[in-house]
C-alpha atoms as a PDB file:
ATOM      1  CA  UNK A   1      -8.409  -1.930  22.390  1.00  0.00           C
ATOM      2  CA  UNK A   2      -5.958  -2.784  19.235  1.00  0.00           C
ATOM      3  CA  UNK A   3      -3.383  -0.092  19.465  1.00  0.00           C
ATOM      4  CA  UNK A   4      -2.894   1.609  15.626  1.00  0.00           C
ATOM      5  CA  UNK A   5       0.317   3.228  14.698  1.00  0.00           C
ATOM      6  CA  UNK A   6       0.448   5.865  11.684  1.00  0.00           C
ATOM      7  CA  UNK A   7       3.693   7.226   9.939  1.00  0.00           C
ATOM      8  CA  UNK A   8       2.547  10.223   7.431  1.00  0.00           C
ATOM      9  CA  UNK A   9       5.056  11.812   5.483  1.00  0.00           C
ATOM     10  CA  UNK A  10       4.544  13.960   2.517  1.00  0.00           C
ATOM     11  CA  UNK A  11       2.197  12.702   0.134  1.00  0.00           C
ATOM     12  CA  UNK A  12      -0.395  12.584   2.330  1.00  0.00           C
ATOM     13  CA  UNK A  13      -0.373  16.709   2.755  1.00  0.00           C
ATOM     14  CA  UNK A  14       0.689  17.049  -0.435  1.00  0.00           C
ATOM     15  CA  UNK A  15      -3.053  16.080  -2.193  1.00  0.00           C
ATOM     16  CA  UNK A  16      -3.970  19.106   0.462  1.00  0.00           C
ATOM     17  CA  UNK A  17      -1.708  21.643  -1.566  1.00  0.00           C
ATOM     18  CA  UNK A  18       0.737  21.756   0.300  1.00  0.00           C
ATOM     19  CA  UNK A  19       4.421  21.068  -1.186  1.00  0.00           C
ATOM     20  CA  UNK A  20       7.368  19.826  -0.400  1.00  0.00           C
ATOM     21  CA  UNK A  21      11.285  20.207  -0.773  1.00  0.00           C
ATOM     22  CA  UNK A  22      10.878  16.415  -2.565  1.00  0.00           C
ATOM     23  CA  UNK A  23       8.805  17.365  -5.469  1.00  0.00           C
ATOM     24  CA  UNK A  24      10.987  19.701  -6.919  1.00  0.00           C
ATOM     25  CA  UNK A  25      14.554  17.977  -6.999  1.00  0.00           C
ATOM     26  CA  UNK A  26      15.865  19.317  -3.695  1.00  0.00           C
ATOM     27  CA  UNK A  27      13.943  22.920  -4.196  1.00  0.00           C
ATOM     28  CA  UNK A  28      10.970  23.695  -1.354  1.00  0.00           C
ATOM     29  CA  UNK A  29       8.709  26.826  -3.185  1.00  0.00           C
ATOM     30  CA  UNK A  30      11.645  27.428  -5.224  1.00  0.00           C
ATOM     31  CA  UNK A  31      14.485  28.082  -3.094  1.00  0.00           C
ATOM     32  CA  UNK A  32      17.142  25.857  -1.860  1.00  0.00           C
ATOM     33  CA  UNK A  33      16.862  23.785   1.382  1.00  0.00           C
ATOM     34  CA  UNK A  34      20.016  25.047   2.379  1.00  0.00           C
ATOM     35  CA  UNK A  35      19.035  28.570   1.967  1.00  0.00           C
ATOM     36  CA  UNK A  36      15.690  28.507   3.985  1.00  0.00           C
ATOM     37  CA  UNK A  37      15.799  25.126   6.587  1.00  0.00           C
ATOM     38  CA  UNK A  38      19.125  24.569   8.148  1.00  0.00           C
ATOM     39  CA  UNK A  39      20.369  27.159  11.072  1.00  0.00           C
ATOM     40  CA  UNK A  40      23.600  27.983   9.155  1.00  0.00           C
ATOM     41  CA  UNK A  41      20.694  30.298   7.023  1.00  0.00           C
ATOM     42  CA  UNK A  42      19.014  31.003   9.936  1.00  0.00           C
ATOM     43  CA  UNK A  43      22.153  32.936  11.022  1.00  0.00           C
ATOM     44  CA  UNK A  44      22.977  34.724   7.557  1.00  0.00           C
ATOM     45  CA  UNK A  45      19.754  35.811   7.042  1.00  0.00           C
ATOM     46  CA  UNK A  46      16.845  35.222   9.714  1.00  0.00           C
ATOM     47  CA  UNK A  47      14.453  37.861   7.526  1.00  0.00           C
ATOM     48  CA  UNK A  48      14.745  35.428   4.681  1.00  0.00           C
ATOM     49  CA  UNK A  49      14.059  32.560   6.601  1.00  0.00           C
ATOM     50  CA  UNK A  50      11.460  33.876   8.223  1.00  0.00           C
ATOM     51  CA  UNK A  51       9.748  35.383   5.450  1.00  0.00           C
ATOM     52  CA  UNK A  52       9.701  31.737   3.606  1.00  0.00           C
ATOM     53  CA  UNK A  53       8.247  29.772   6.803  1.00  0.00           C
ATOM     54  CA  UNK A  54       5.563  32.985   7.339  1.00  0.00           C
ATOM     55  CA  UNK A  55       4.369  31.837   3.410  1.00  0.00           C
ATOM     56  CA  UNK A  56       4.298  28.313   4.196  1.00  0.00           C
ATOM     57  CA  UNK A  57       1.734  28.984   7.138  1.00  0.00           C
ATOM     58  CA  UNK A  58      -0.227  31.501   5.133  1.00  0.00           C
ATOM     59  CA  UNK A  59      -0.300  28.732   2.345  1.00  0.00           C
ATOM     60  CA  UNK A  60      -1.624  26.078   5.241  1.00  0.00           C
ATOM     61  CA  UNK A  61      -4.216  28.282   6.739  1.00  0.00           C
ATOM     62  CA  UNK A  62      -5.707  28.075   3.052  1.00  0.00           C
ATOM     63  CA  UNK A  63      -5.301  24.451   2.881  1.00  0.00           C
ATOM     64  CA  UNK A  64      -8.014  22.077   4.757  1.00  0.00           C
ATOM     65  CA  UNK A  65      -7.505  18.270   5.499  1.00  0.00           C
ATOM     66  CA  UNK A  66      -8.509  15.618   3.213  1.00  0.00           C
ATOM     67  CA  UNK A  67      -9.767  12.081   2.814  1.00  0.00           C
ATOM     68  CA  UNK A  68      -6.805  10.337   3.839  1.00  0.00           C
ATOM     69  CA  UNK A  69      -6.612  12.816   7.418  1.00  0.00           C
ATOM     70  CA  UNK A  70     -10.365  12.432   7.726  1.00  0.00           C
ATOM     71  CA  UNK A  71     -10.255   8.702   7.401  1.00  0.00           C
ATOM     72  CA  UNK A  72      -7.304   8.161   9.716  1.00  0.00           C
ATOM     73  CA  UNK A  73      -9.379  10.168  12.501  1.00  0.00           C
ATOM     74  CA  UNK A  74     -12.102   7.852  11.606  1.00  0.00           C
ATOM     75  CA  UNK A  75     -10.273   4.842  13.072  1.00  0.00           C
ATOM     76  CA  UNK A  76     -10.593   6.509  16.585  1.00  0.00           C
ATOM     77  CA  UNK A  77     -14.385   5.011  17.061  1.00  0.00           C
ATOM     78  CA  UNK A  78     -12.191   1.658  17.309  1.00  0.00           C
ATOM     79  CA  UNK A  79      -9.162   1.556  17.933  1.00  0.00           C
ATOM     80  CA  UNK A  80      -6.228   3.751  20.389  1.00  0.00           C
ATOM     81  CA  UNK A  81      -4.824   5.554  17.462  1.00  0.00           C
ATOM     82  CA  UNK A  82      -1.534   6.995  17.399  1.00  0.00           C
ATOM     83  CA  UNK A  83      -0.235   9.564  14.514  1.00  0.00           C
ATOM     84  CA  UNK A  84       3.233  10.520  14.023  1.00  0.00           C
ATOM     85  CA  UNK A  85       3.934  12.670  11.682  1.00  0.00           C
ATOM     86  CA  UNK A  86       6.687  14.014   9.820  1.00  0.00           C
ATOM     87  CA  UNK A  87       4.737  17.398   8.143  1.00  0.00           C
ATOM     88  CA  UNK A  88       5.139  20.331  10.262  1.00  0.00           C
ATOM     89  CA  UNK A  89       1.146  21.084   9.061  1.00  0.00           C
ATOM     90  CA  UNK A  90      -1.688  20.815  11.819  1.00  0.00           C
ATOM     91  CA  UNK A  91      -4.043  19.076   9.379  1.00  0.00           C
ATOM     92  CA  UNK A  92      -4.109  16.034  11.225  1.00  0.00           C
ATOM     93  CA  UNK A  93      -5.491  17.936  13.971  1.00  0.00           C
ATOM     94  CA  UNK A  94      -7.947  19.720  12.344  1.00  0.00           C
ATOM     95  CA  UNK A  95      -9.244  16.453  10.672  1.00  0.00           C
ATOM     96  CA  UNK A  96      -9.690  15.452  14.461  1.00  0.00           C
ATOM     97  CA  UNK A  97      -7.335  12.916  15.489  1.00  0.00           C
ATOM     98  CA  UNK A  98      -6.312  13.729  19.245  1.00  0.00           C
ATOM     99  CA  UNK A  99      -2.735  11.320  19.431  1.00  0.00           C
ATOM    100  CA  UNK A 100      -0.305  13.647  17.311  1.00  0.00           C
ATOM    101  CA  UNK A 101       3.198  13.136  16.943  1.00  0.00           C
ATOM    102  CA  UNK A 102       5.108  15.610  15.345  1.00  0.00           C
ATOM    103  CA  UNK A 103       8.800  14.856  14.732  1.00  0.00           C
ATOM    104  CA  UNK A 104       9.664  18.107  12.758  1.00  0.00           C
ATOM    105  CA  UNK A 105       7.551  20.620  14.606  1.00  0.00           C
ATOM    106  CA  UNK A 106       4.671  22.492  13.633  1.00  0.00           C
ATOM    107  CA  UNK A 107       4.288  25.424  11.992  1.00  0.00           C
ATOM    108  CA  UNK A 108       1.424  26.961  13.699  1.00  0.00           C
ATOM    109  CA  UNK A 109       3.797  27.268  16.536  1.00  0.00           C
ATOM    110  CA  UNK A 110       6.612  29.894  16.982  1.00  0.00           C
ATOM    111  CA  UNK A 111       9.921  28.636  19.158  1.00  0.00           C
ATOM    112  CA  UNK A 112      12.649  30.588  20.851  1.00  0.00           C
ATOM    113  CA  UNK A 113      15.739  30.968  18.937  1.00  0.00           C
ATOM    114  CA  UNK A 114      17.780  30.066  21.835  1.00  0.00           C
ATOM    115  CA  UNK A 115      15.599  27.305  23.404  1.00  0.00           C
ATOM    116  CA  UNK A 116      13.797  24.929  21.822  1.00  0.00           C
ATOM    117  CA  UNK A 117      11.350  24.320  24.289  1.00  0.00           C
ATOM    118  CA  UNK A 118      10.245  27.146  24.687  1.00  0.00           C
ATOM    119  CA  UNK A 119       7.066  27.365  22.049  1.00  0.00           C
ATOM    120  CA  UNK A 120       4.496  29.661  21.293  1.00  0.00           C
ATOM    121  CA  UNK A 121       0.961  29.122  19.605  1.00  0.00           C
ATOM    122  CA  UNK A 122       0.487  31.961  16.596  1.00  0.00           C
ATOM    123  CA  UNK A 123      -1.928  34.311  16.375  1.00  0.00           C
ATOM    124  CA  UNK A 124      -2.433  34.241  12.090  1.00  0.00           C
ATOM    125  CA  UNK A 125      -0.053  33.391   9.498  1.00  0.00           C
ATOM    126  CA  UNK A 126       3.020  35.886  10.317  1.00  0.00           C
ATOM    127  CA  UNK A 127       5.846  36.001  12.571  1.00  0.00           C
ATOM    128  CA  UNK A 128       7.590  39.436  12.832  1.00  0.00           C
ATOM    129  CA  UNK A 129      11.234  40.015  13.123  1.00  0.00           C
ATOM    130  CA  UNK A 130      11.403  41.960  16.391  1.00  0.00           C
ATOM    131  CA  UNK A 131       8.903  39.674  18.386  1.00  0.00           C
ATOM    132  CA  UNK A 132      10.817  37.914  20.653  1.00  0.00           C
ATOM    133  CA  UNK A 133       9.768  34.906  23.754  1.00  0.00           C
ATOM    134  CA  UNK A 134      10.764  35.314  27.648  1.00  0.00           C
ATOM    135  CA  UNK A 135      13.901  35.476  27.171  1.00  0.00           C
ATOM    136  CA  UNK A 136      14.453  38.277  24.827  1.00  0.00           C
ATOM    137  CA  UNK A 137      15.393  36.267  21.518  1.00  0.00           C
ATOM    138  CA  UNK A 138      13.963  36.574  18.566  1.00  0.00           C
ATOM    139  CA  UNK A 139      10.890  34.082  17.907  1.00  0.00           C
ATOM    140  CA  UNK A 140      11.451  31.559  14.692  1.00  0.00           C
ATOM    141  CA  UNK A 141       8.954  29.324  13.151  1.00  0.00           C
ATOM    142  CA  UNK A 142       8.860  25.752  15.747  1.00  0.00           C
ATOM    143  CA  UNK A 143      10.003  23.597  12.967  1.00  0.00           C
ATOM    144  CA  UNK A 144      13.341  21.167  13.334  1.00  0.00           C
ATOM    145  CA  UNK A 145      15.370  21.929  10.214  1.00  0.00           C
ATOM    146  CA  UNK A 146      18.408  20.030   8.671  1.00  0.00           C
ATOM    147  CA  UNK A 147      21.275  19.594  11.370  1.00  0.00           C
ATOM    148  CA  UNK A 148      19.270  20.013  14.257  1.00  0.00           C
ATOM    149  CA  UNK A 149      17.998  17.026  16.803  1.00  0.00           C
ATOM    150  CA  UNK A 150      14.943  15.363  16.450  1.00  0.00           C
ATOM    151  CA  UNK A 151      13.473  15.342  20.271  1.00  0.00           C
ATOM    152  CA  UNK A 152      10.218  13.333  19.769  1.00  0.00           C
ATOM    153  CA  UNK A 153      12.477  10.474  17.714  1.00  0.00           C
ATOM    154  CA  UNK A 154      12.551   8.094  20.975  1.00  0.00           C
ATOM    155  CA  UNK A 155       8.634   8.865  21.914  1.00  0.00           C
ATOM    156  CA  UNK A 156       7.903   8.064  18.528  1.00  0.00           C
ATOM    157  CA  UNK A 157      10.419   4.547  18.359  1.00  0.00           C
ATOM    158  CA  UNK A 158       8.527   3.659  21.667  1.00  0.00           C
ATOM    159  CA  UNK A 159       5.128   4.082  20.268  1.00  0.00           C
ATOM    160  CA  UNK A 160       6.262   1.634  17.005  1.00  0.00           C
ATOM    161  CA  UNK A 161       7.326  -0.757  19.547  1.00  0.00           C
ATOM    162  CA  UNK A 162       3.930  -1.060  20.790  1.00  0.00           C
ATOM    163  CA  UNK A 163       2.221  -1.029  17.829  1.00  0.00           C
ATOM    164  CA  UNK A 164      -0.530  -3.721  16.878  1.00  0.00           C
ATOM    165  CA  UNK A 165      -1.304  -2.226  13.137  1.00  0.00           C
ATOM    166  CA  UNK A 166       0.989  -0.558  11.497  1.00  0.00           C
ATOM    167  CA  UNK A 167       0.601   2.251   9.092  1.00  0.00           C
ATOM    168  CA  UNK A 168       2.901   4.161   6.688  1.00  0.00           C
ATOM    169  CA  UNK A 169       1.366   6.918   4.678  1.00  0.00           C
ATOM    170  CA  UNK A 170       2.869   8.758   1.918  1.00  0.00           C
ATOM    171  CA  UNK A 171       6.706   8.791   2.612  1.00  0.00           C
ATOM    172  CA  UNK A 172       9.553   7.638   0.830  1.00  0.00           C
ATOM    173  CA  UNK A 173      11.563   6.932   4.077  1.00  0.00           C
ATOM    174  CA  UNK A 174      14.508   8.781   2.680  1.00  0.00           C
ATOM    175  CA  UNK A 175      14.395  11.094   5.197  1.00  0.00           C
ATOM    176  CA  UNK A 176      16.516   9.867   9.182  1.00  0.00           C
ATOM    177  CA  UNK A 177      15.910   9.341  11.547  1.00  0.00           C
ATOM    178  CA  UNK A 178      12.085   9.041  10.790  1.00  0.00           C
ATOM    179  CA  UNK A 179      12.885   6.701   8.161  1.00  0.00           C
ATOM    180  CA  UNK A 180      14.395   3.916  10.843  1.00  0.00           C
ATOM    181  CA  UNK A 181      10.897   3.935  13.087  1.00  0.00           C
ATOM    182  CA  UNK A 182       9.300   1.143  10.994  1.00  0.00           C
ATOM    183  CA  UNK A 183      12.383  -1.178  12.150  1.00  0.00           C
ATOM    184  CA  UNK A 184      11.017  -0.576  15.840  1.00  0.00           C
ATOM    185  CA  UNK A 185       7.798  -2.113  14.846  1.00  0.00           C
ATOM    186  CA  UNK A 186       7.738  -5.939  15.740  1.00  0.00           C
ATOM    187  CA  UNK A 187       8.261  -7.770  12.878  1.00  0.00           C
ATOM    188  CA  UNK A 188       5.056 -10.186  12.837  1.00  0.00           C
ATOM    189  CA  UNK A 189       2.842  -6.787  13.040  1.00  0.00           C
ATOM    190  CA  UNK A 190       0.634  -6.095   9.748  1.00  0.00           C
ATOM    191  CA  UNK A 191       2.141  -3.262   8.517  1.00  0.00           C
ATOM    192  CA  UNK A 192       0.488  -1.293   5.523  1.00  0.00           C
ATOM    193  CA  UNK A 193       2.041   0.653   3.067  1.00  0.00           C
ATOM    194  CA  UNK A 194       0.306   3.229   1.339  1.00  0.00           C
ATOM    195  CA  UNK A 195       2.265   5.078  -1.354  1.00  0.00           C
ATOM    196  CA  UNK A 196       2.243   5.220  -5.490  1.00  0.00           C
ATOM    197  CA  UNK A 197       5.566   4.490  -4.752  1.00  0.00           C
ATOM    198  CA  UNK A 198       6.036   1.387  -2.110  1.00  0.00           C
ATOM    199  CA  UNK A 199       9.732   1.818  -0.709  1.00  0.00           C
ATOM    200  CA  UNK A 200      11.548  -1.011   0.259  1.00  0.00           C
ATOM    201  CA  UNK A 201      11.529  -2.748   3.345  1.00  0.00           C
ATOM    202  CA  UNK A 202      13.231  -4.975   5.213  1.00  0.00           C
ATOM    203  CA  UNK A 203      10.614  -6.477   7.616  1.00  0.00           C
ATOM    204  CA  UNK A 204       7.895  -9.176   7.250  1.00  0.00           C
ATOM    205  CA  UNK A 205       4.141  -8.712   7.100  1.00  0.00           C
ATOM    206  CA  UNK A 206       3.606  -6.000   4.916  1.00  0.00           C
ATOM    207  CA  UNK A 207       0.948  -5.583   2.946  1.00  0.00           C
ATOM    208  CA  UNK A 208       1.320  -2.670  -0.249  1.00  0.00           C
ATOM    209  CA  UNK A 209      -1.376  -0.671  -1.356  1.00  0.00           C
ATOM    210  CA  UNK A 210       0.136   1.236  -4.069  1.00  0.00           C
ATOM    211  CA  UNK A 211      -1.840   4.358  -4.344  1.00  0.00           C
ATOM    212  CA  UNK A 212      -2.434   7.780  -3.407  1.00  0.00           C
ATOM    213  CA  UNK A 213      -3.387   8.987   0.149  1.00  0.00           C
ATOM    214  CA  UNK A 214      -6.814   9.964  -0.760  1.00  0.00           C
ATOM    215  CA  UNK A 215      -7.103   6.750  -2.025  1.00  0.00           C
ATOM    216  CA  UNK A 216      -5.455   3.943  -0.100  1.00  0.00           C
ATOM    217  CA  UNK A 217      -6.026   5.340   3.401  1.00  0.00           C
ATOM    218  CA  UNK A 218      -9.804   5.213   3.151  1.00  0.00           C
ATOM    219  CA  UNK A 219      -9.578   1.655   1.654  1.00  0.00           C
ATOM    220  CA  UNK A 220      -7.102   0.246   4.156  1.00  0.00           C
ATOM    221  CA  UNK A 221      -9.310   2.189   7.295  1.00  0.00           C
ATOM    222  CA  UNK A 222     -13.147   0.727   5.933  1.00  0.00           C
ATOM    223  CA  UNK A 223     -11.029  -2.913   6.121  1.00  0.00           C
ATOM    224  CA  UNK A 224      -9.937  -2.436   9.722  1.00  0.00           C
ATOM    225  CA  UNK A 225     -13.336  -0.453  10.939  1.00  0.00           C
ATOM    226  CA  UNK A 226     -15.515  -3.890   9.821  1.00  0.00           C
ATOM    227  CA  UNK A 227     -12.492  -5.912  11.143  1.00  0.00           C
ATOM    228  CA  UNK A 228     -14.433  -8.034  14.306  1.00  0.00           C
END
């Protein structure tokens, strides 16, 4: 079985609702990255912080997957499927795919604020200030922000390295170290690019589809489901 690997970035949430930091010139919702994702703002003003990632979750547990995450589960019938994704949204998940990736956390998940590891599934949309994990610290929403490491960057670089198909979805790669995985993919594997915008690349074998998720995704996934 032809192993597929998937790289979804923004756009591809983004025709769910959902926003992002990118569409609005460096604002997320209207505030400032700096003010609401980094853990210099975490420390000046957690309630702030908190509040912000407790509307992004209510805002996703209104939202519901679309064609493009539907599709992408699709390719499961026929092929070991593999989905890493930069959104901190679970709507991968809910479309069905089982092989999820997530290299900036998820947001249905609270974290310790002292260790990392330590995670927590959420009951709802809302984390309180005052609920706290084992070890007595305050809970924050499981999400890597600006500064911090990426742990599931080497998982994911070993997965591109394996990859038979190759699949970018909806990202700019502006963002590192997510933007460097598509250099781990060898460079005679078809690799499709899905985006209105097609970034550049410096690898062979690609083949641009330049159009939205909910567009391009289905197209490229009916082409590789009557593949023989």
């Amino acid at each position: 079985m032809k192993k597929i690997v998937v790289l979804t970035g923004a756009g591809i949430s983004a025709e769910s609702g959902l926003k992002t930091f990118r569409d609005s010139d460096g604002l997320w919702e209207g505030y400032n990255i700096e003010d609401v994702a980094t853990p210099e703002a975490w420390a000046r003003d957690p309630e702030l912080v908190q509040e912000f990632y407790n509307e992004r979750r209510r805002s996703l547990l209104q939202a519901e997957p679309n064609a493009a995450h539907y599709a992408l589960a699709s390719l499961q019938d026929k092929y070991e499927v593999h989905i890493i994704t930069q959104n901190i949204d679970d709507l991968h998940e809910r479309a069905g795919s089982e092989n999820v990736v997530h290299l900036h956390g998820v947001i249905t998940r609270s974290q310790s604020s002292v260790n990392p590891k330590l995670t927590y599934p959420i009951d709802g949309w809302e984390i309180k200030m005052g609920e706290t994990c084992e070890l007595g610290s305050q809970l924050r929403a499981h999400v890597v922000w600006f500064g911090e490491a990426v742990p599931m960057i080497e998982p994911a670089a070993a997965l591109c390295s394996q990859a038979d198909i190759f699949i970018l979805v909806g990202t700019s790669l502006a963002v590192y170290p997510a933007a460097g995985l598509i250099n781990y993919v060898p460079r005679t594997v078809t690799k499709y690019i899905i985006d209105p915008n097609i970034p550049t690349v410096a690898n062979r074998s690609i083949i641009e589809m330049p159009y939205k998720a909910t567009i391009g995704v289905p197209m490229v996934v009916e082409e590789l489901l009557a593949a023989e």
